[in-house]
C-alpha atoms as a PDB file:
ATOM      1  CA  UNK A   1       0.000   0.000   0.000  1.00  0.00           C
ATOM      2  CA  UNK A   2       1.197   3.181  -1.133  1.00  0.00           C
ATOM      3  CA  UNK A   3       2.270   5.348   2.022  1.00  0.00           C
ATOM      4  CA  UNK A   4       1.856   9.623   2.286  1.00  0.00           C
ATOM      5  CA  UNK A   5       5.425   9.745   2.204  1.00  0.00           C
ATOM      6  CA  UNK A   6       5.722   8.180  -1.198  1.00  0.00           C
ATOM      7  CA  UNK A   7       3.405  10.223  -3.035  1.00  0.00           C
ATOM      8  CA  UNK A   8       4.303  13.390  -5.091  1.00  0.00           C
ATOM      9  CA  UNK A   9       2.705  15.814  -3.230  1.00  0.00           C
ATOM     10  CA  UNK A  10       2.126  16.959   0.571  1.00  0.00           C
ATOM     11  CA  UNK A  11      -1.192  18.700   1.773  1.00  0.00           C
ATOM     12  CA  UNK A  12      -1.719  20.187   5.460  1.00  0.00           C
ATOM     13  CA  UNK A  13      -2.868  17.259   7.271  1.00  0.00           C
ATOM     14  CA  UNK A  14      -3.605  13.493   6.945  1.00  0.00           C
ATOM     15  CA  UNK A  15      -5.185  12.070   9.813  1.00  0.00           C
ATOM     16  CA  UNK A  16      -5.235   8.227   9.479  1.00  0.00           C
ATOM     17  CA  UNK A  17      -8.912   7.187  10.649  1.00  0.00           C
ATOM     18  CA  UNK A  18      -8.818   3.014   9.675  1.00  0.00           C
ATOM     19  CA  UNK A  19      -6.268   0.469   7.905  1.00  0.00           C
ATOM     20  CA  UNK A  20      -6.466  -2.961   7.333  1.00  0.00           C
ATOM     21  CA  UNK A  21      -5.019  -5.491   4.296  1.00  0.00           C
ATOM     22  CA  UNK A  22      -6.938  -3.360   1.070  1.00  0.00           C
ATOM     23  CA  UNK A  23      -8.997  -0.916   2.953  1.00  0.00           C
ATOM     24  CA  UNK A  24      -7.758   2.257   3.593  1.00  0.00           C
ATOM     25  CA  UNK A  25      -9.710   5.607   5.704  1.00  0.00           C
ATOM     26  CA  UNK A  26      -8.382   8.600   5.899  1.00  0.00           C
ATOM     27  CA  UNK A  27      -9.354  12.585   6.404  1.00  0.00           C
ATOM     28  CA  UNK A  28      -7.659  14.610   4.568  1.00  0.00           C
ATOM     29  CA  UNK A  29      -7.305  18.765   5.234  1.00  0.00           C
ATOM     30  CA  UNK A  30      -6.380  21.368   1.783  1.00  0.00           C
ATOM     31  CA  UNK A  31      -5.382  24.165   2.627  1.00  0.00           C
ATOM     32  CA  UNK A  32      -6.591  27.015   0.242  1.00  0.00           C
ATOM     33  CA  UNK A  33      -4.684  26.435  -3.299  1.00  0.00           C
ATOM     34  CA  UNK A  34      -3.315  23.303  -1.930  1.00  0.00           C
ATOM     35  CA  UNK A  35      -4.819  19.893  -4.210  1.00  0.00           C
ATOM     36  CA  UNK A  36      -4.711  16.345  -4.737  1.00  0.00           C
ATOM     37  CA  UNK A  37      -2.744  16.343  -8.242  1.00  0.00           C
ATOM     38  CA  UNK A  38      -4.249  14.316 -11.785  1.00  0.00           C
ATOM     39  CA  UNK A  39      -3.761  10.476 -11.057  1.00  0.00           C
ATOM     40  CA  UNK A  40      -5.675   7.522 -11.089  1.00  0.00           C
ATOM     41  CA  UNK A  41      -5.838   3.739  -9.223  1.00  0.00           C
ATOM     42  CA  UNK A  42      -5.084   0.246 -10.939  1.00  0.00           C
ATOM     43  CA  UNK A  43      -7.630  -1.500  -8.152  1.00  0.00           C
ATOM     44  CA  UNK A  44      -9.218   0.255  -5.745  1.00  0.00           C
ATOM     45  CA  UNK A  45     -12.491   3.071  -5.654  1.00  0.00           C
ATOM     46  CA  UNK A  46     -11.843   5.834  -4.266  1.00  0.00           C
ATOM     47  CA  UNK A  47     -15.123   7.052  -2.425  1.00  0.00           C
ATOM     48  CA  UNK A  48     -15.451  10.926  -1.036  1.00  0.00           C
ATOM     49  CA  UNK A  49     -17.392  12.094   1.676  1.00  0.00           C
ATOM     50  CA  UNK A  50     -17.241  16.037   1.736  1.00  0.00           C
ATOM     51  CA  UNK A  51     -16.704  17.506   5.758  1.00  0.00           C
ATOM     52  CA  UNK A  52     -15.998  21.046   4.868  1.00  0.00           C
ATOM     53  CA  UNK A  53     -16.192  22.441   1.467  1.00  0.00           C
ATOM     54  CA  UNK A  54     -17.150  23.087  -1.249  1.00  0.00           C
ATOM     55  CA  UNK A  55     -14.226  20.803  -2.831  1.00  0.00           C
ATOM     56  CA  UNK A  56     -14.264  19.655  -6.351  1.00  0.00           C
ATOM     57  CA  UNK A  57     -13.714  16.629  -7.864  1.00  0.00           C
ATOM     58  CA  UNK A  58     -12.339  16.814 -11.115  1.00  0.00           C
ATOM     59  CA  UNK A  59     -12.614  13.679 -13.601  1.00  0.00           C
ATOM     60  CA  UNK A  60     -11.596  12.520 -17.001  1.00  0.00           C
ATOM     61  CA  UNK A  61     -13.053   9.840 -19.118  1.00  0.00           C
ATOM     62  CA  UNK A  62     -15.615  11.302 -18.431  1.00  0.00           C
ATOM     63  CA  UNK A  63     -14.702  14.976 -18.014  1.00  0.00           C
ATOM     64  CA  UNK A  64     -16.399  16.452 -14.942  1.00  0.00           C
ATOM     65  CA  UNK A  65     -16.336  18.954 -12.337  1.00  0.00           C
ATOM     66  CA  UNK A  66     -18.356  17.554  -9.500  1.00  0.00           C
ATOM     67  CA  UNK A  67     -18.800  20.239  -6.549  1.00  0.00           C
ATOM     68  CA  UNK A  68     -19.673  18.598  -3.179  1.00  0.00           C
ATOM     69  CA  UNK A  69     -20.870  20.369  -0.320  1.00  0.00           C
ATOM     70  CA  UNK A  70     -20.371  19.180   3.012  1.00  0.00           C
ATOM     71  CA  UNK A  71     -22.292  15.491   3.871  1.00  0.00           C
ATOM     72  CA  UNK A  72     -22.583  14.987  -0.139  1.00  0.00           C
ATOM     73  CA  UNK A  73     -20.674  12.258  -1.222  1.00  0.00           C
ATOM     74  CA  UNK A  74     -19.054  10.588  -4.492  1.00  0.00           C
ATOM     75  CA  UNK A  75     -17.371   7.386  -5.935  1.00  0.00           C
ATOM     76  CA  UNK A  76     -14.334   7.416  -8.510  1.00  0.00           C
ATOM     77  CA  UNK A  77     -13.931   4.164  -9.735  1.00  0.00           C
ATOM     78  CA  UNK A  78     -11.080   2.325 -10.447  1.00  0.00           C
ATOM     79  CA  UNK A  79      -8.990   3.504 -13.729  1.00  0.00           C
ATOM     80  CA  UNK A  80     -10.998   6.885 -13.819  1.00  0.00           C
ATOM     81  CA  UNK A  81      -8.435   9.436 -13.602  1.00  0.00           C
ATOM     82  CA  UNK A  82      -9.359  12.556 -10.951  1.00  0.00           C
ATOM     83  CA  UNK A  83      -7.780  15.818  -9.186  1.00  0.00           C
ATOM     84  CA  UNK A  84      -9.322  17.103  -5.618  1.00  0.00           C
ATOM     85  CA  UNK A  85      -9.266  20.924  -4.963  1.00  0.00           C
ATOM     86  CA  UNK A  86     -10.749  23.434  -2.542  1.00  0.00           C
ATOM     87  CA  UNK A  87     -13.681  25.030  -4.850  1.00  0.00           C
ATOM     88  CA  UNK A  88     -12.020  27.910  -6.458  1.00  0.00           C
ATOM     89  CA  UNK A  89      -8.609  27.578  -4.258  1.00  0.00           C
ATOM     90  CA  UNK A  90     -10.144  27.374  -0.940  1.00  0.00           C
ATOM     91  CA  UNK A  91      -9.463  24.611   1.776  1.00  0.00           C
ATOM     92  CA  UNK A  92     -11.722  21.592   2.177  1.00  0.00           C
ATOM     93  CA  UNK A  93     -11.820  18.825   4.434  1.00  0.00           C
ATOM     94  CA  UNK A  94     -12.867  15.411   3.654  1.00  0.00           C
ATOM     95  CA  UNK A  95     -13.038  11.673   4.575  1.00  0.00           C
ATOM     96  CA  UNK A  96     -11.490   9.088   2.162  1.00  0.00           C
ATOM     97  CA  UNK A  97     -12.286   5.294   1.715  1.00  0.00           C
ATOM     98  CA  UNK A  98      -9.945   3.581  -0.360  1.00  0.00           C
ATOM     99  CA  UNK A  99     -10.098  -0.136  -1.445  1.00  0.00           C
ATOM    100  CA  UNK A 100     -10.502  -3.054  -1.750  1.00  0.00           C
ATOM    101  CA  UNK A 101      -7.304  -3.707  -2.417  1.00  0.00           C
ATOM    102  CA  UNK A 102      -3.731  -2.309  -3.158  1.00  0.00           C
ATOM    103  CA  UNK A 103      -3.797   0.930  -2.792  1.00  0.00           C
ATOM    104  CA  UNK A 104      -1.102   2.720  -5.334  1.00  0.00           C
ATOM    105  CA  UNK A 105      -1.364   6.408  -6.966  1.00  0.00           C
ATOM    106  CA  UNK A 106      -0.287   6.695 -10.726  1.00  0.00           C
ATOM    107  CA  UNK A 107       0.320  10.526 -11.698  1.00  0.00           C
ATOM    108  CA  UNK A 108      -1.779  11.320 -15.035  1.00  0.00           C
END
C-alpha cells in the first residue's frame, strides 16, 4: 500500500482514521490552493465524503467537475483518472475510503 510519504505531493494534514489489508480511511485537510494532483488507481475506488467544502472533484473519461458540499458524497472508480481541490482555491476537508485492495497512486 502506497504510504503519504511516497506520493508526489504533501497537503496540510492526513489524519489516518482506519487500515487494514486493502482498505484504507483517511481525512484529509487542503489548505486554500493546496490539491490532490491528476492520477488515477489500478484496483481500488476511491469514495469521497465532503466535511468542509465546497471541494471539487475533477474527472476525465468522463470529463467532470463535481462540486460537493459538506455530507454529499461521491465514488471514482477504479482507472478513472481525478484531481481534488478546494472550490475555487479554498481549503476543504474530507473523509477518504480507499479499497478493496492495493492501494497505489499513478500521476496522469
Amino acid at each position: 500500500m502506497t504510504e503519504p510519504k511516497d506520493l508526489p505531493y504533501s497537503i496540510e494534514h492526513r489524519q489516518p482514521v482506519a487500515r487494514t489489508e486493502g482498505l484504507k480511511v483517511t481525512i484529509l485537510t487542503l489548505a486554500a490552493g493546496e490539491e490532490v494532483p491528476w492520477h488515477s488507481h489500478s484496483i481500488i475506488d476511491d469514495d469521497f465524503f465532503c466535511m468542509q467544502g465546497p471541494m471539487v472533484v475533477e474527472t476525465r473519461r468522463p470529463d467532470a467537475a463535481n462540486v460537493l458540499n459538506p455530507g454529499e458524497t461521491l465514488k471514482v472508480p477504479v482507472g478513472r483518472p481525478h484531481r481534488v481541490t478546494g472550490q475555487n482555491g479554498g481549503p476543504c476537508r474530507f473523509l477518504l475510503v480507499q479499497g478493496v485492495g492495493e492501494h497505489d497512486f499513478i500521476s496522469e
